[in-house]
N, C-alpha and C. Protein backbone atom coordinates (compact mmCIF):
# COMPACT_ATOMS: atom_id res chain seq x y z
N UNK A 1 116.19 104.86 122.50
CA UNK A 1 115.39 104.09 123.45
C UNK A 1 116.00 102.69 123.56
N UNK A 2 116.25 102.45 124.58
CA UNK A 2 116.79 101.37 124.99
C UNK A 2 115.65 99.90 124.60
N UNK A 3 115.62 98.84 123.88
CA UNK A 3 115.08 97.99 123.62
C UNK A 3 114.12 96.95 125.00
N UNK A 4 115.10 97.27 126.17
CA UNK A 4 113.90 96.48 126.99
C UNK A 4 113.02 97.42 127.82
N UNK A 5 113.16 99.02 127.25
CA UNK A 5 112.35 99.84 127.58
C UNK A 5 111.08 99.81 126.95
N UNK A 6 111.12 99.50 125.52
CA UNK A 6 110.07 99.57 124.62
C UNK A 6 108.74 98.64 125.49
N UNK A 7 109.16 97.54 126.04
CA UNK A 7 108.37 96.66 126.88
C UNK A 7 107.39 97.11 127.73
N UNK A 8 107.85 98.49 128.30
CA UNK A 8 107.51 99.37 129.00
C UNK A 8 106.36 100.28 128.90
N UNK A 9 106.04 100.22 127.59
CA UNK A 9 104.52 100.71 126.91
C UNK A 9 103.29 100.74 127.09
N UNK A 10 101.80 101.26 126.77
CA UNK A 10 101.16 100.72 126.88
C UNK A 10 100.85 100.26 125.49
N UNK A 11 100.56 98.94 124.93
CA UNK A 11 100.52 98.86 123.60
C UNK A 11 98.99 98.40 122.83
N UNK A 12 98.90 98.83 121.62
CA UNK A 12 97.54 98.99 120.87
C UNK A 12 97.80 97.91 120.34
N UNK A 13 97.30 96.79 120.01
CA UNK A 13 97.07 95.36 119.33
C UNK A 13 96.68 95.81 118.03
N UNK A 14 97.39 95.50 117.12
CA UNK A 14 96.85 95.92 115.78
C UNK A 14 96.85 94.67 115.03
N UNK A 15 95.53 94.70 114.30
CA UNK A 15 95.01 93.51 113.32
C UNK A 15 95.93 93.55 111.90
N UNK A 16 96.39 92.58 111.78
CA UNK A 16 96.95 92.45 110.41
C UNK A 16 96.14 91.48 109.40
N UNK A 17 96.44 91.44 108.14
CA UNK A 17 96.60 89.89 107.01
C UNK A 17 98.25 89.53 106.74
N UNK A 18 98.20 88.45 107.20
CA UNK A 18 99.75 87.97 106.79
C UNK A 18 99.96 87.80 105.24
N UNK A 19 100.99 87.78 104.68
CA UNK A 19 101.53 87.27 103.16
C UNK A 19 103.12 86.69 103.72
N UNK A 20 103.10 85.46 102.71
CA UNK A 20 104.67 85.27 102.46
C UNK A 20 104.86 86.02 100.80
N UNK A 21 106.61 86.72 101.07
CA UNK A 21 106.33 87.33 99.88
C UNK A 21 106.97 86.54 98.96
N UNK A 22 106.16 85.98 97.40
CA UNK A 22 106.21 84.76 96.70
C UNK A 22 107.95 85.42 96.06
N UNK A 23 108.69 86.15 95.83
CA UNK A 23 109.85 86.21 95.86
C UNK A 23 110.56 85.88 96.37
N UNK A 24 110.65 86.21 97.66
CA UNK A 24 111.89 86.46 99.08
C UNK A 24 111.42 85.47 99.79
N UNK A 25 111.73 84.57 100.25
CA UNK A 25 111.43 83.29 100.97
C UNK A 25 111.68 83.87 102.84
N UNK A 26 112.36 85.18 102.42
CA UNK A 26 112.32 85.70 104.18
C UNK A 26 112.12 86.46 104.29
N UNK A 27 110.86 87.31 103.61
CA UNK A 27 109.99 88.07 103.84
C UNK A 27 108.53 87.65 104.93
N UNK A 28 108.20 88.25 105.83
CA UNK A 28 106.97 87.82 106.27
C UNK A 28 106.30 89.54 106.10
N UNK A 29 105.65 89.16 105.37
CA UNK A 29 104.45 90.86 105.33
C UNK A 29 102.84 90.93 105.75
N UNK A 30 103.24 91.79 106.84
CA UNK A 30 102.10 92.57 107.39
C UNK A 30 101.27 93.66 106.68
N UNK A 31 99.91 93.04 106.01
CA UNK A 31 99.15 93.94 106.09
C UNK A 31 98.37 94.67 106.41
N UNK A 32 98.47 95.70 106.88
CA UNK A 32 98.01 96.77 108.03
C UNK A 32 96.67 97.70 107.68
N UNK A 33 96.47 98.53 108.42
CA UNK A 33 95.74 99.45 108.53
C UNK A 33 96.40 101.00 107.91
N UNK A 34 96.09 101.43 106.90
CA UNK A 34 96.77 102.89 106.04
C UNK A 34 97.14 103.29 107.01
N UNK A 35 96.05 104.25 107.70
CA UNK A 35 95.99 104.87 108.93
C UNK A 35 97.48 105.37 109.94
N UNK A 36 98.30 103.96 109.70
CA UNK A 36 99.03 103.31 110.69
C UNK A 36 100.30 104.16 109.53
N UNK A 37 99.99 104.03 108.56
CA UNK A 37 101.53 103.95 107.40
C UNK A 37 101.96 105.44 108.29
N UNK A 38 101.67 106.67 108.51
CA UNK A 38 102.05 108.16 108.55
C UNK A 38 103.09 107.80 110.25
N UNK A 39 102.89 106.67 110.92
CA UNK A 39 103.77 106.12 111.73
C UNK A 39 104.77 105.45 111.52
N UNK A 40 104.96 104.60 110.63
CA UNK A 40 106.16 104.01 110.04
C UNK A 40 106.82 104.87 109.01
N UNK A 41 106.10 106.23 108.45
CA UNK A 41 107.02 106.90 107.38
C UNK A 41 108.06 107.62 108.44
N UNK A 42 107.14 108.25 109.89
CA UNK A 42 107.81 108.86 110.64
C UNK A 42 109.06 108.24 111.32
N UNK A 43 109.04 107.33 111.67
CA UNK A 43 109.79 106.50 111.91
C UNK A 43 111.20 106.30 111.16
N UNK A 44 110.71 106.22 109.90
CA UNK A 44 111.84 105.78 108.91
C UNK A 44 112.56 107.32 108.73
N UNK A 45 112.03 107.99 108.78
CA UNK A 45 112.21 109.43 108.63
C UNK A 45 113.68 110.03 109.82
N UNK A 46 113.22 109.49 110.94
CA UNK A 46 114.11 109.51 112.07
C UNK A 46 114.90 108.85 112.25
N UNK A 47 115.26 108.03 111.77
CA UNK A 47 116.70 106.86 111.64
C UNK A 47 116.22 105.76 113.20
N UNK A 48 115.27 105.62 113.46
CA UNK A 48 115.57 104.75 114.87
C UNK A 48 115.57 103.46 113.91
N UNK A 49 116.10 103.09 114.68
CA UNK A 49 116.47 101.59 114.43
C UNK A 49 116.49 100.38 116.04
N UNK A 50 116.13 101.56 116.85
CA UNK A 50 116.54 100.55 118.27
C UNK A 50 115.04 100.54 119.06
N UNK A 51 114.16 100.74 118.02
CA UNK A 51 112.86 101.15 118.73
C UNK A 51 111.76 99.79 118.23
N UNK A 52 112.07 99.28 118.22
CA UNK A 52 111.23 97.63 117.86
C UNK A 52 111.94 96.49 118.59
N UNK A 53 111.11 95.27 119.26
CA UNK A 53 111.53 94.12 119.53
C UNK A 53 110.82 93.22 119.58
N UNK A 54 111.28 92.05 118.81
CA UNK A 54 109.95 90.38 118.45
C UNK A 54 110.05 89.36 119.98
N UNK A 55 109.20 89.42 120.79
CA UNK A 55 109.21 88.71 122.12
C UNK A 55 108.01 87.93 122.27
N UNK A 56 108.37 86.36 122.13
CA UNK A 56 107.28 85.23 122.39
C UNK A 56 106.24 85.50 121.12
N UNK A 57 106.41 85.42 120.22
CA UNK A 57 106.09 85.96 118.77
C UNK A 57 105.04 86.99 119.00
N UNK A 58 105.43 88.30 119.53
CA UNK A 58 104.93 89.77 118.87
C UNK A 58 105.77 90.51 118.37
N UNK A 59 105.71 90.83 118.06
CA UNK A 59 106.47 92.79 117.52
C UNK A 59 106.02 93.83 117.72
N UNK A 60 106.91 94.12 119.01
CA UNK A 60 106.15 95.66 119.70
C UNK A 60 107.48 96.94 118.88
N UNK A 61 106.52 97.81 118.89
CA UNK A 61 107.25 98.77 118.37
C UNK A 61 106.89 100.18 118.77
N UNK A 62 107.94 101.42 118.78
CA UNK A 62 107.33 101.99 119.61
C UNK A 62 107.72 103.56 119.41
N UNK A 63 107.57 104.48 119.10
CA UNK A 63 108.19 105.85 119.14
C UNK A 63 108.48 107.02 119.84
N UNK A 64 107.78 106.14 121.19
CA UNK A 64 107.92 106.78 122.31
C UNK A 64 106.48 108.02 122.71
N UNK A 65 105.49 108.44 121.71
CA UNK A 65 104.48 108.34 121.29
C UNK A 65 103.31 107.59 121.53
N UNK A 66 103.71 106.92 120.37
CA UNK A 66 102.83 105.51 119.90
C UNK A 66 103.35 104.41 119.94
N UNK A 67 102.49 103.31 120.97
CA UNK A 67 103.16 102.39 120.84
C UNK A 67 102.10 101.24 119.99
N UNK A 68 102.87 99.97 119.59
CA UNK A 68 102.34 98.95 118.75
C UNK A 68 102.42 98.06 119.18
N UNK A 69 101.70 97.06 118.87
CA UNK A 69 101.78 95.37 119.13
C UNK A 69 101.57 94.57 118.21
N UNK A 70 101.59 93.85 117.45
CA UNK A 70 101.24 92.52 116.34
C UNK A 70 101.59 91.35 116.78
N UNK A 71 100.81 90.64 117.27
CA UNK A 71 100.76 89.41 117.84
C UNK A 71 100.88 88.32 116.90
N UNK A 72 101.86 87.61 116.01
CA UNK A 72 102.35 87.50 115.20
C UNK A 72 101.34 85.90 115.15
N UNK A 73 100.68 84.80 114.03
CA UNK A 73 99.56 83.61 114.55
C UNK A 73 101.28 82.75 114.04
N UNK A 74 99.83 81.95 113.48
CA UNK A 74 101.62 79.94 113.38
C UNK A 74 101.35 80.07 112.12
N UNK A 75 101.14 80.75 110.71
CA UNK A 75 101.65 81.16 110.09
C UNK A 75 103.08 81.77 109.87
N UNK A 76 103.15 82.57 110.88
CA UNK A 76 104.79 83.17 111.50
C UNK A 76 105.46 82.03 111.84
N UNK A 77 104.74 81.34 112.64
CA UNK A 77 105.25 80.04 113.40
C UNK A 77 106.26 79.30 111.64
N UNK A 78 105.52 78.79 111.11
CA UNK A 78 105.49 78.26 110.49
C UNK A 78 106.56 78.80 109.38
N UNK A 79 106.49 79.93 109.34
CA UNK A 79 107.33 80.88 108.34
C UNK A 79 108.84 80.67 109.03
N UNK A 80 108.96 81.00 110.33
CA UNK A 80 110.25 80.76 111.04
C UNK A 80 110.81 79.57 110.98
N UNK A 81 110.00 78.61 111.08
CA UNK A 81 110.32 77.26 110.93
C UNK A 81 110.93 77.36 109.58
N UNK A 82 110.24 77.44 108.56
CA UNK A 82 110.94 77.18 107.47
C UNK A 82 112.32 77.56 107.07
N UNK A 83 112.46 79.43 107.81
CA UNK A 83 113.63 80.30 107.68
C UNK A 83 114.77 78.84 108.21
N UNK A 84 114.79 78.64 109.54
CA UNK A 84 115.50 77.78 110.52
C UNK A 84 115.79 76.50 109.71
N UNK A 85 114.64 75.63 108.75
CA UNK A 85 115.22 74.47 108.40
C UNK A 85 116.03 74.65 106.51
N UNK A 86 116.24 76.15 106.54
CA UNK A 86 116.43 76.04 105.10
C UNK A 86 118.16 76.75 105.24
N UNK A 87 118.58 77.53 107.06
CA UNK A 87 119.88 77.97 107.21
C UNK A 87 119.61 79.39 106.37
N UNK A 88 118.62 79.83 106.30
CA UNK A 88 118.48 81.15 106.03
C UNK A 88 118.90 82.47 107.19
N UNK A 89 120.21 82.92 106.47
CA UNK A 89 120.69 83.82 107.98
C UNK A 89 119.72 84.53 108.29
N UNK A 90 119.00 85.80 107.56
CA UNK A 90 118.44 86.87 107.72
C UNK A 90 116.54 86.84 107.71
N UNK A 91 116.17 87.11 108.20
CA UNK A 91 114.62 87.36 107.69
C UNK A 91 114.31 88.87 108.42
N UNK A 92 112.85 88.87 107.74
CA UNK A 92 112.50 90.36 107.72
C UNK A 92 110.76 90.09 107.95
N UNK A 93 110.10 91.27 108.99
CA UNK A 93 109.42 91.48 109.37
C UNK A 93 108.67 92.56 108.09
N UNK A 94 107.95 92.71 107.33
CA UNK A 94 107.41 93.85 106.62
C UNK A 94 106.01 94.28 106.74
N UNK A 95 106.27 95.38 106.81
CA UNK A 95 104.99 96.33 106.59
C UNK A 95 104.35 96.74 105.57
N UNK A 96 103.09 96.61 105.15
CA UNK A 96 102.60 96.83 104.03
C UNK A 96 101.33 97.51 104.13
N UNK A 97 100.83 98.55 103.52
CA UNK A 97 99.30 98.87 103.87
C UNK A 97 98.90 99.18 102.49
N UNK A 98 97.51 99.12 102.33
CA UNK A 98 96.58 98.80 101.16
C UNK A 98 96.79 100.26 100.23
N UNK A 99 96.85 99.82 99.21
CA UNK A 99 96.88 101.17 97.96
C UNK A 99 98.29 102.25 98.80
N UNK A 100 99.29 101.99 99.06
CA UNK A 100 100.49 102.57 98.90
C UNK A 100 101.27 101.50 98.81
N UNK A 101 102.57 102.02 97.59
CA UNK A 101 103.69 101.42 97.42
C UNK A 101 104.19 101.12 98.38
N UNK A 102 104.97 102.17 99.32
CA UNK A 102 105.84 101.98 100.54
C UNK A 102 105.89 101.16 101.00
N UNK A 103 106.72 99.94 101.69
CA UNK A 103 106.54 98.80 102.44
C UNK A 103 107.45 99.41 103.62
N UNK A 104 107.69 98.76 104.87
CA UNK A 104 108.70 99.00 105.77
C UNK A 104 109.56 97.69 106.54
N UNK A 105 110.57 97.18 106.36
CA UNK A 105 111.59 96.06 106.35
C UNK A 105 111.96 96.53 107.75
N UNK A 106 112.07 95.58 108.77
CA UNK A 106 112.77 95.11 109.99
C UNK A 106 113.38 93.81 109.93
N UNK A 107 114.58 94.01 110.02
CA UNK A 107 115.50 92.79 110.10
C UNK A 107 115.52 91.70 111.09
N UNK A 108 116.11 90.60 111.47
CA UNK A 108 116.16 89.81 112.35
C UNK A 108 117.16 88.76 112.06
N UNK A 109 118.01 87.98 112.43
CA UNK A 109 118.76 87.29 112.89
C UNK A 109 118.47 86.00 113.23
N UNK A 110 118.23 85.24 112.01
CA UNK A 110 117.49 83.89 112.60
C UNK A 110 118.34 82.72 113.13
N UNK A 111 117.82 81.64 114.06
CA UNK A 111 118.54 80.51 114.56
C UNK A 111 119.38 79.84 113.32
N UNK A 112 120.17 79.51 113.94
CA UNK A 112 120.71 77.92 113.14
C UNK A 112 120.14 76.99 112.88
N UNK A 113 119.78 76.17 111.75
CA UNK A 113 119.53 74.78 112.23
C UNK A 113 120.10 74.00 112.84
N UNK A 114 118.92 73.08 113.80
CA UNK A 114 119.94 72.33 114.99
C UNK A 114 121.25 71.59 114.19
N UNK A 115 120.98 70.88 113.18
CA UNK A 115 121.83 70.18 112.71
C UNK A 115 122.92 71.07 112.06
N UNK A 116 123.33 72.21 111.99
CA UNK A 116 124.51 73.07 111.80
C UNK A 116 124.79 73.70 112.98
N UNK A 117 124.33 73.21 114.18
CA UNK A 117 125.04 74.23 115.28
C UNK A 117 126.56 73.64 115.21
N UNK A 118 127.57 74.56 115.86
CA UNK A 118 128.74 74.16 115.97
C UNK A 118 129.28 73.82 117.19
């Protein structure tokens, strides 16, 4: 699935609790609804990798199925900010739901800080 197809959805708004995870300084974790986990196992199960995209801070995601939304608050805000003023290349979107281990990691590609652009 082409990524500016996913846009194309109709999408379910799903309620989270945010965490920063007190390890990984570029972790942001979503805690979800169980319910939801038997969609992200499937997922992971299938190798997509081109089926999620973070636009004007959400994260729609999608399996062609089911689609998702998480409307990400300024906590995120705030989390990005930090990624950006610390030159942290990588951060990660995670999934987490209550009483299972499993988490689920989406990558991302964060800005430069202004003061290291080249």
């Amino acid at each position: 699935m082409n990524r500016k197809d996913i846009l194309r959805h109709d999408y379910e708004f799903i309620k989270y609790e945010p965490f920063w995870d007190s390890r990984y300084m570029n972790r942001f974790i979503l805690m979800i609804p169980r319910e939801k986990e038997s969609f992200f196992k499937s997922l992971n199960k299938t190798g997509k990798h081109d089926n999620f995209i973070l636009k004007d801070n959400v994260f729609y995601i999608s399996d062609g199925d089911n689609s998702y939304a998480f409307e990400l608050n300024n906590e995120f805000e705030d989390f990005v900010n930090k990624i950006i003023q610390k030159n942290v290349p990588l951060f990660y979107i995670c999934f987490a739901f209550p009483g299972i281990e499993d988490a689920y990691d989406f990558s991302f590609i964060s800005k430069p800080h202004p003061k290291n652009k080249t």
